[in-house]
PDB file of N, CA and C in Angstrom:
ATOM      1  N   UNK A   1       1.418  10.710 -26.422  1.00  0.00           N
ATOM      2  CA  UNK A   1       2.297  10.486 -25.291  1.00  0.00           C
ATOM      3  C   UNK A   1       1.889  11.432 -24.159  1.00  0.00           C
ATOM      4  N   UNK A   2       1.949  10.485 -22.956  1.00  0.00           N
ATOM      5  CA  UNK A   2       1.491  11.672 -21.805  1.00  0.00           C
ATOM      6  C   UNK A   2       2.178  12.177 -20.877  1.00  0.00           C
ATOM      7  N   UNK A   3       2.152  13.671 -20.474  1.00  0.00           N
ATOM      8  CA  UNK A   3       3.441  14.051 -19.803  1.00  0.00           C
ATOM      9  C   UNK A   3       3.353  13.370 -18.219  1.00  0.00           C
ATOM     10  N   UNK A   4       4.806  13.579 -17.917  1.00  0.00           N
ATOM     11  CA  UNK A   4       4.942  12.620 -16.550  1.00  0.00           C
ATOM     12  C   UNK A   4       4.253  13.385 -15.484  1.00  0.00           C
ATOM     13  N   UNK A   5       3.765  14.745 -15.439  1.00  0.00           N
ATOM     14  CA  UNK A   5       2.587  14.892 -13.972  1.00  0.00           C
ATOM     15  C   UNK A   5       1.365  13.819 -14.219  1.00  0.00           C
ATOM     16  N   UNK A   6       1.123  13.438 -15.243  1.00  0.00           N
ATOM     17  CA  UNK A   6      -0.414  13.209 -15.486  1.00  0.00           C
ATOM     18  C   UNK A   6       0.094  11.306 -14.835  1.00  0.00           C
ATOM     19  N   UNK A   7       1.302  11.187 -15.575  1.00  0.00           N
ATOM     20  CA  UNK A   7       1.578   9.483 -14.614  1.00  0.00           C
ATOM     21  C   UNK A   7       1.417   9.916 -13.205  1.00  0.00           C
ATOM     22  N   UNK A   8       2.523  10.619 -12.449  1.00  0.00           N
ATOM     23  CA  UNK A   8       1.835  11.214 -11.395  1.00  0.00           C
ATOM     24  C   UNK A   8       0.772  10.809 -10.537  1.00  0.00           C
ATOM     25  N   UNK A   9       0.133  11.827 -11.415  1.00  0.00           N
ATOM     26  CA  UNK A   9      -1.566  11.943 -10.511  1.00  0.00           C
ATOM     27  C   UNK A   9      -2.083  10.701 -10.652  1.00  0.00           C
ATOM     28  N   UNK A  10      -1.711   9.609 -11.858  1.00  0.00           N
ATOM     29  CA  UNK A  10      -2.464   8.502 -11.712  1.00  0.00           C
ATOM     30  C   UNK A  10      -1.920   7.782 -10.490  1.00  0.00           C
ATOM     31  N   UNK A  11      -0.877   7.671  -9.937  1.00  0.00           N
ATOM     32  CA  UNK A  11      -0.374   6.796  -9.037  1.00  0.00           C
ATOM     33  C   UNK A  11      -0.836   7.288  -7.646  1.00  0.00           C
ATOM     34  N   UNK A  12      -1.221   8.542  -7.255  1.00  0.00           N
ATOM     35  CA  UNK A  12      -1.424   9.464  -5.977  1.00  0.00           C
ATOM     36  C   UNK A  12      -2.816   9.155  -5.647  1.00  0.00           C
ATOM     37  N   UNK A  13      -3.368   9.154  -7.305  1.00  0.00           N
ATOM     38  CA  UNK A  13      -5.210   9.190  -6.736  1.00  0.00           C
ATOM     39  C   UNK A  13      -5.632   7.707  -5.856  1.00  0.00           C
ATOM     40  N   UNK A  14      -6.410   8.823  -5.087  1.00  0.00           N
ATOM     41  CA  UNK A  14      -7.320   7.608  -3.799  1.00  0.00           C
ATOM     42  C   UNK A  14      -6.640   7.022  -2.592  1.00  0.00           C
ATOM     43  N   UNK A  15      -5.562   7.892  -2.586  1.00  0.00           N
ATOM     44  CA  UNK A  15      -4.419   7.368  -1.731  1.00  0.00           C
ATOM     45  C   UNK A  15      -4.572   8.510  -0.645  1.00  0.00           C
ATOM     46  N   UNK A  16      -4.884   8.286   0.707  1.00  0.00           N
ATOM     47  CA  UNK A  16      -4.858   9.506   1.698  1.00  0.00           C
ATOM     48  C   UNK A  16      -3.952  10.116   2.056  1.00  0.00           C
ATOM     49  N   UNK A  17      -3.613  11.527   2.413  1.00  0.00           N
ATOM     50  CA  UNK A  17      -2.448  11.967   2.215  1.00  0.00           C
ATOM     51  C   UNK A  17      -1.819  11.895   3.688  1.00  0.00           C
ATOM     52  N   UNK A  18      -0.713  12.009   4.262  1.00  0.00           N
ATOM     53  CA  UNK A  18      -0.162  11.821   4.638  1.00  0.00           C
ATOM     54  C   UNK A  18      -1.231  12.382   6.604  1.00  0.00           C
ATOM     55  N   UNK A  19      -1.574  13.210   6.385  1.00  0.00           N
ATOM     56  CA  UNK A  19      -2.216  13.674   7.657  1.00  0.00           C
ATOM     57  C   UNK A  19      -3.413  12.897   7.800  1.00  0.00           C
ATOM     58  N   UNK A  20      -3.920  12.914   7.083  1.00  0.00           N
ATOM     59  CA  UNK A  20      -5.047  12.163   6.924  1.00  0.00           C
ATOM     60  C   UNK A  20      -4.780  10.673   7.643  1.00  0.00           C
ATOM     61  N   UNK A  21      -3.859  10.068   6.955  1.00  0.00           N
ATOM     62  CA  UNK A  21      -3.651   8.369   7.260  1.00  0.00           C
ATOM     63  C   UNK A  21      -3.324   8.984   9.133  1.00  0.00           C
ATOM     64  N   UNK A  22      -2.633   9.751   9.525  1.00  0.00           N
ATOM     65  CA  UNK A  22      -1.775   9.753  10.920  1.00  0.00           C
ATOM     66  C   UNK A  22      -3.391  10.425  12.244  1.00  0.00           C
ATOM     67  N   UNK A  23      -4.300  10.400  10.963  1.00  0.00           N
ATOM     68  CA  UNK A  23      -5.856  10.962  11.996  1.00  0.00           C
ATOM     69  C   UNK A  23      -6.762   9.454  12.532  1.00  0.00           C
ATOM     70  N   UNK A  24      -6.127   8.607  12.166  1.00  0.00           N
ATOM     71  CA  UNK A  24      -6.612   7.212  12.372  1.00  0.00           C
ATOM     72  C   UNK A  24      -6.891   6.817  13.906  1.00  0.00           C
ATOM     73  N   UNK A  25      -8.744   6.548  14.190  1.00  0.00           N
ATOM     74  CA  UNK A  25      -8.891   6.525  15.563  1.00  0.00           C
ATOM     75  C   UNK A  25      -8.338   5.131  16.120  1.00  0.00           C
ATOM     76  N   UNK A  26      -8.171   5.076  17.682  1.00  0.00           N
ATOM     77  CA  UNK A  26      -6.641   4.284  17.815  1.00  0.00           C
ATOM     78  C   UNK A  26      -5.296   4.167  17.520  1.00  0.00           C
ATOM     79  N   UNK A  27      -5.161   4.617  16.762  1.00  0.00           N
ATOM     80  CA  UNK A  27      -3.674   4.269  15.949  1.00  0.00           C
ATOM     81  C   UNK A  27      -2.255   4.775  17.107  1.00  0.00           C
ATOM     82  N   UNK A  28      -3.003   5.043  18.482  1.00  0.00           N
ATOM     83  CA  UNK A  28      -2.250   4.998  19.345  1.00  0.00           C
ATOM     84  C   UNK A  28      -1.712   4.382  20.433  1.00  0.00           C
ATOM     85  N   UNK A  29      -0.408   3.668  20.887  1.00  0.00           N
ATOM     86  CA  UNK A  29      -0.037   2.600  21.990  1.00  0.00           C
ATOM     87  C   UNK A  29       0.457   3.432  23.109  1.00  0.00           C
ATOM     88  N   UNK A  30       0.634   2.662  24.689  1.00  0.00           N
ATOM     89  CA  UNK A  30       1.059   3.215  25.279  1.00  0.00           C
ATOM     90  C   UNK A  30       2.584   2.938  25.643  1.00  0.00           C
ATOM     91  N   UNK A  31       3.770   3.342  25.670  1.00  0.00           N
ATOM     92  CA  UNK A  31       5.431   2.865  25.848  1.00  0.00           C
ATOM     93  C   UNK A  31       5.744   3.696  26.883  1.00  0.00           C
ATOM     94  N   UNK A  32       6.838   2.602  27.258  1.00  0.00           N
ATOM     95  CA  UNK A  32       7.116   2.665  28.713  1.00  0.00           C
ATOM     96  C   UNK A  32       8.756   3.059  28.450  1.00  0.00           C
ATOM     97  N   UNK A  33       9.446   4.221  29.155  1.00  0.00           N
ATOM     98  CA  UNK A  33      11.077   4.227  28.904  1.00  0.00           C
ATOM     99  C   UNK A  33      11.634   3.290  29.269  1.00  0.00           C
ATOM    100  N   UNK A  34      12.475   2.566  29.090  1.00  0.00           N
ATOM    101  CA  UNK A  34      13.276   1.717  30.246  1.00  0.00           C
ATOM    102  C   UNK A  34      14.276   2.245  31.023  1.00  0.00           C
ATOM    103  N   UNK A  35      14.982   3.363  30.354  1.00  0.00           N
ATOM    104  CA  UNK A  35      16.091   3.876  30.927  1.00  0.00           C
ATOM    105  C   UNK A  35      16.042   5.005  32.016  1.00  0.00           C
ATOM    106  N   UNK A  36      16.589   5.312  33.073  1.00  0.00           N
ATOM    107  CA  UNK A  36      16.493   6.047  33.797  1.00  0.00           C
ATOM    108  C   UNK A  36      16.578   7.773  33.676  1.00  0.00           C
ATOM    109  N   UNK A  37      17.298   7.685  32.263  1.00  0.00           N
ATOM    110  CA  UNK A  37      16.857   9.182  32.307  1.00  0.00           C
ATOM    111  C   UNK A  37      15.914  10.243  31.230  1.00  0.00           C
ATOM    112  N   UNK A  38      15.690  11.090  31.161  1.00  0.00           N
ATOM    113  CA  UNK A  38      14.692  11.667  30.778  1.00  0.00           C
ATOM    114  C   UNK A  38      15.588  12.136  29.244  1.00  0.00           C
ATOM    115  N   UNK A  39      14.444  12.260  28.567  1.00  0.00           N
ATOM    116  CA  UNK A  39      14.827  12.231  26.931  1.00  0.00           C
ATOM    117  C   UNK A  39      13.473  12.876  26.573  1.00  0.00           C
ATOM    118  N   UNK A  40      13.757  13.528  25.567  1.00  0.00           N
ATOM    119  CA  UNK A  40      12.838  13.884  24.412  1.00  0.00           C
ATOM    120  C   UNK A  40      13.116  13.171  22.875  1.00  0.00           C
ATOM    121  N   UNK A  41      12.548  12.443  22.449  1.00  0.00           N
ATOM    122  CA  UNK A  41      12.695  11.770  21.250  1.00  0.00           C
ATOM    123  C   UNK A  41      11.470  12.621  20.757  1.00  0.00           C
ATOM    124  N   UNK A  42      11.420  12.316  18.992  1.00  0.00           N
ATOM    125  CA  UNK A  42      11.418  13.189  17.742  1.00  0.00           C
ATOM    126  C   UNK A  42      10.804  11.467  16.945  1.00  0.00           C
ATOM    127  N   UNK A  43       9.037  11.352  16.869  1.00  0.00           N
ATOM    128  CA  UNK A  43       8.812   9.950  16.136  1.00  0.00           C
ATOM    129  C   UNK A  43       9.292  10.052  14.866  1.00  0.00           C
ATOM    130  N   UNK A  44       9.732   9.092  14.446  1.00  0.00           N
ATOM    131  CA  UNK A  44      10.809   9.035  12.937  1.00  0.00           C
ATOM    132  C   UNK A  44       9.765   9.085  11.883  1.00  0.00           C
ATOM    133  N   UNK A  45       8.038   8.458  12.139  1.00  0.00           N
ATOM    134  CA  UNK A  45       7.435   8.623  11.068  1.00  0.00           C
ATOM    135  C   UNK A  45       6.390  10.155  11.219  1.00  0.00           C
ATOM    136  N   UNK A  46       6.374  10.159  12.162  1.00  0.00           N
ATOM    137  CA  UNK A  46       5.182  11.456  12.023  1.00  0.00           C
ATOM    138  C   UNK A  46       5.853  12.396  12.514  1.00  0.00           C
ATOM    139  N   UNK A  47       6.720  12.523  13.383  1.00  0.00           N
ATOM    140  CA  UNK A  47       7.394  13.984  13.573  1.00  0.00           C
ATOM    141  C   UNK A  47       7.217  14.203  14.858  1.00  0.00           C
ATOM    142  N   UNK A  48       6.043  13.834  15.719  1.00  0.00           N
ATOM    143  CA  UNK A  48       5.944  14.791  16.783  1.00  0.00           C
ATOM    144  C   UNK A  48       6.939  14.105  18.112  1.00  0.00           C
ATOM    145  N   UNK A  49       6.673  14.954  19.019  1.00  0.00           N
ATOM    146  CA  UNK A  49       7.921  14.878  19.604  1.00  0.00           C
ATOM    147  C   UNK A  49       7.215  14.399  21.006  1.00  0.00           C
ATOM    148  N   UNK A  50       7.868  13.791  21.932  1.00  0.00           N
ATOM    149  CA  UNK A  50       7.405  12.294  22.916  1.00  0.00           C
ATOM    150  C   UNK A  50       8.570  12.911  23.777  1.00  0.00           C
ATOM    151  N   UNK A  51       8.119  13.073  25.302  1.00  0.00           N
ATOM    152  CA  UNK A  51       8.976  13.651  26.406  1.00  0.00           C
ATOM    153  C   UNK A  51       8.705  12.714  27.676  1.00  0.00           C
ATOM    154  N   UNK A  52       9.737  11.911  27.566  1.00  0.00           N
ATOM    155  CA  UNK A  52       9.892  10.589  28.725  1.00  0.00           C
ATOM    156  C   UNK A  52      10.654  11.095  30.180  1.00  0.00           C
ATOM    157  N   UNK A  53      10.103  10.605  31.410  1.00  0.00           N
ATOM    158  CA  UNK A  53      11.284  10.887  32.434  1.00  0.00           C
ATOM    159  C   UNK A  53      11.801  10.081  33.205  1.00  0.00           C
ATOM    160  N   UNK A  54      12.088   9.323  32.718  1.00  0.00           N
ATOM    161  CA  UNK A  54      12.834   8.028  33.431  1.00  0.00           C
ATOM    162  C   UNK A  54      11.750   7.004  33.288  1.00  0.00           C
ATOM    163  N   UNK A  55      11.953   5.715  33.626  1.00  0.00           N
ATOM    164  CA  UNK A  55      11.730   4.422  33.822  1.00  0.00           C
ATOM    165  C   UNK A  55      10.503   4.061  33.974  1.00  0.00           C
ATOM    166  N   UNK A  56       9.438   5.368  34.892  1.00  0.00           N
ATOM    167  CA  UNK A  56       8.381   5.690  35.295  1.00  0.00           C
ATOM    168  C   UNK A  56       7.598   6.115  34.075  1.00  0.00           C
ATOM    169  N   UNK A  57       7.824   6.908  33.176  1.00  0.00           N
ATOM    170  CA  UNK A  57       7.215   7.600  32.340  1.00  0.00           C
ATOM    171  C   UNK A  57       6.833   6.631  31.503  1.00  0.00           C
ATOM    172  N   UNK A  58       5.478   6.378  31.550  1.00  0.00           N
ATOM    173  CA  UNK A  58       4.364   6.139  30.254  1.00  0.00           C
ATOM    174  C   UNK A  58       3.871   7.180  29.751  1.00  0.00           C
ATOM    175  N   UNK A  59       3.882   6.469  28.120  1.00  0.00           N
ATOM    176  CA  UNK A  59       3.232   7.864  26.776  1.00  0.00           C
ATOM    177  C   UNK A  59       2.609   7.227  26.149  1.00  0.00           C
ATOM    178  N   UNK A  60       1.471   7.657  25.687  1.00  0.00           N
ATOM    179  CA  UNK A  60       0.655   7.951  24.556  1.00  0.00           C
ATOM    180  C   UNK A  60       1.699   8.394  22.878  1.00  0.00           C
ATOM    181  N   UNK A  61       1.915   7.248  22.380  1.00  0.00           N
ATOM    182  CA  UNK A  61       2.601   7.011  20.963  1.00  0.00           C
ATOM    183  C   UNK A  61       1.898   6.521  19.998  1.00  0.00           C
ATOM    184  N   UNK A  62       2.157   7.205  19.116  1.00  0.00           N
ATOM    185  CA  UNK A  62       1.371   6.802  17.336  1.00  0.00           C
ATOM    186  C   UNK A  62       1.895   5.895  17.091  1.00  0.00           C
ATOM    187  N   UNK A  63       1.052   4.911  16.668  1.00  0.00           N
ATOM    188  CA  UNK A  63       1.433   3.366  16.189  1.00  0.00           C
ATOM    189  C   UNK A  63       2.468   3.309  15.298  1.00  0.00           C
ATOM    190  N   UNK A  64       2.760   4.317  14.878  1.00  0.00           N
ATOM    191  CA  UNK A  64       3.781   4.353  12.946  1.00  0.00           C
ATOM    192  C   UNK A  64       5.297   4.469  13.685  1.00  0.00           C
ATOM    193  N   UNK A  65       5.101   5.902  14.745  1.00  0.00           N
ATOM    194  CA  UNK A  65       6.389   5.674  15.976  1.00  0.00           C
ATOM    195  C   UNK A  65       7.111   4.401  16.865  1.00  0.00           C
ATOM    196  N   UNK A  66       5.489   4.070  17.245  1.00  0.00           N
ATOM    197  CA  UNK A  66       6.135   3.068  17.984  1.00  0.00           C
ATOM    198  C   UNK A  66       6.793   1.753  18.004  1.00  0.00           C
ATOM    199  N   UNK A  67       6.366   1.765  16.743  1.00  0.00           N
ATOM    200  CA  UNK A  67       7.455   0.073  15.874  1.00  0.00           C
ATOM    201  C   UNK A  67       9.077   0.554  16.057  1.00  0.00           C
ATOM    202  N   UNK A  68       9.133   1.841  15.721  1.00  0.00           N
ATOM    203  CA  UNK A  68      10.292   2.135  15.347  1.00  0.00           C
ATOM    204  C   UNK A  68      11.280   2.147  16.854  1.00  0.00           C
ATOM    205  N   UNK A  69      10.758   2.955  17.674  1.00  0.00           N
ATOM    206  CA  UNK A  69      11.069   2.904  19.135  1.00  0.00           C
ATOM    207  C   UNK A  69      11.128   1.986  19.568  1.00  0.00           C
ATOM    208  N   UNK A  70      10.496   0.901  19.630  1.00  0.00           N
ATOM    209  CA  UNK A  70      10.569  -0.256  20.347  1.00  0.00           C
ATOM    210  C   UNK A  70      12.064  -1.501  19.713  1.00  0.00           C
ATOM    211  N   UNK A  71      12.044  -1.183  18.839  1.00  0.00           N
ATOM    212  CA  UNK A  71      12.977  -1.484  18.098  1.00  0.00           C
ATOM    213  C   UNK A  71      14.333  -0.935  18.086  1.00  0.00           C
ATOM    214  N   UNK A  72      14.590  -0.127  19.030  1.00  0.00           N
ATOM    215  CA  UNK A  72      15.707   0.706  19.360  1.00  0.00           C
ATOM    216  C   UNK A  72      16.007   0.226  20.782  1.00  0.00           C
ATOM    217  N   UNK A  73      15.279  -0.925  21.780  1.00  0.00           N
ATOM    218  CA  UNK A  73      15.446  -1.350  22.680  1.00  0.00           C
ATOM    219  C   UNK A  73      15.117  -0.858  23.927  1.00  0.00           C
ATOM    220  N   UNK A  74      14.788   0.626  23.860  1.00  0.00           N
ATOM    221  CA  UNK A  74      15.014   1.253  24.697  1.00  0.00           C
ATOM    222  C   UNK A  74      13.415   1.567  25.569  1.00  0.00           C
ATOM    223  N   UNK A  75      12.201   1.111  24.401  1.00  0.00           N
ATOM    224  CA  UNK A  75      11.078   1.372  25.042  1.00  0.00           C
ATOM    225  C   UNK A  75      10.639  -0.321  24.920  1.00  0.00           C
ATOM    226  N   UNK A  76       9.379  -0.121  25.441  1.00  0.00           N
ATOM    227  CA  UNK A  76       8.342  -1.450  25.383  1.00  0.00           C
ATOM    228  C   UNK A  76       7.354  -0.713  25.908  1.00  0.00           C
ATOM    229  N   UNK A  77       6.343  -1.940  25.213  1.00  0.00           N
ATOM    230  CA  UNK A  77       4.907  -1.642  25.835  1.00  0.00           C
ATOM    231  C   UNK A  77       4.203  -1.461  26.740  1.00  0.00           C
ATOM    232  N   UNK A  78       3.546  -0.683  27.244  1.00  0.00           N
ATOM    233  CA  UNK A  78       2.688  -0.483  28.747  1.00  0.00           C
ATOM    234  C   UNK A  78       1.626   0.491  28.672  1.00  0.00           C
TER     235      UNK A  78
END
């Protein structure tokens, strides 16, 4: 019988770890605020943090973020 780290490691191997997958060339869109005022949002999958200033402000967003944002109504694409 085999102890449960060793199931574990079988399920983890060959799988890139979490920084790794978020180093992906492209994996970035550009979003547009819609709303007029300035916000700092916090991306729900990678963490880093995105500083909009109104309506005007286009960013440079990680693809894993930006599903999630756009989906909150408040951004779209540009």
């Amino acid at each position: 019988m085999s102890c449960c780290g060793q199931q574990r490691a079988v399920l983890v191997q060959g799988k890139p770890t979490g920084s790794q997958e978020l180093n992906i060339e492209g994996a970035f869109v550009n979003l547009r605020f819609t709303q007029k005022a300035a916000v700092l949002i916090r991306g729900p999958v990678t963490g880093r943090h995105y500083q909009f200033h109104g309506s005007t402000s286009t960013q440079r967003v990680h693809a894993k973020d930006a599903a999630a944002l756009i989906k909150s109504g408040y951004f779209e694409r540009g």
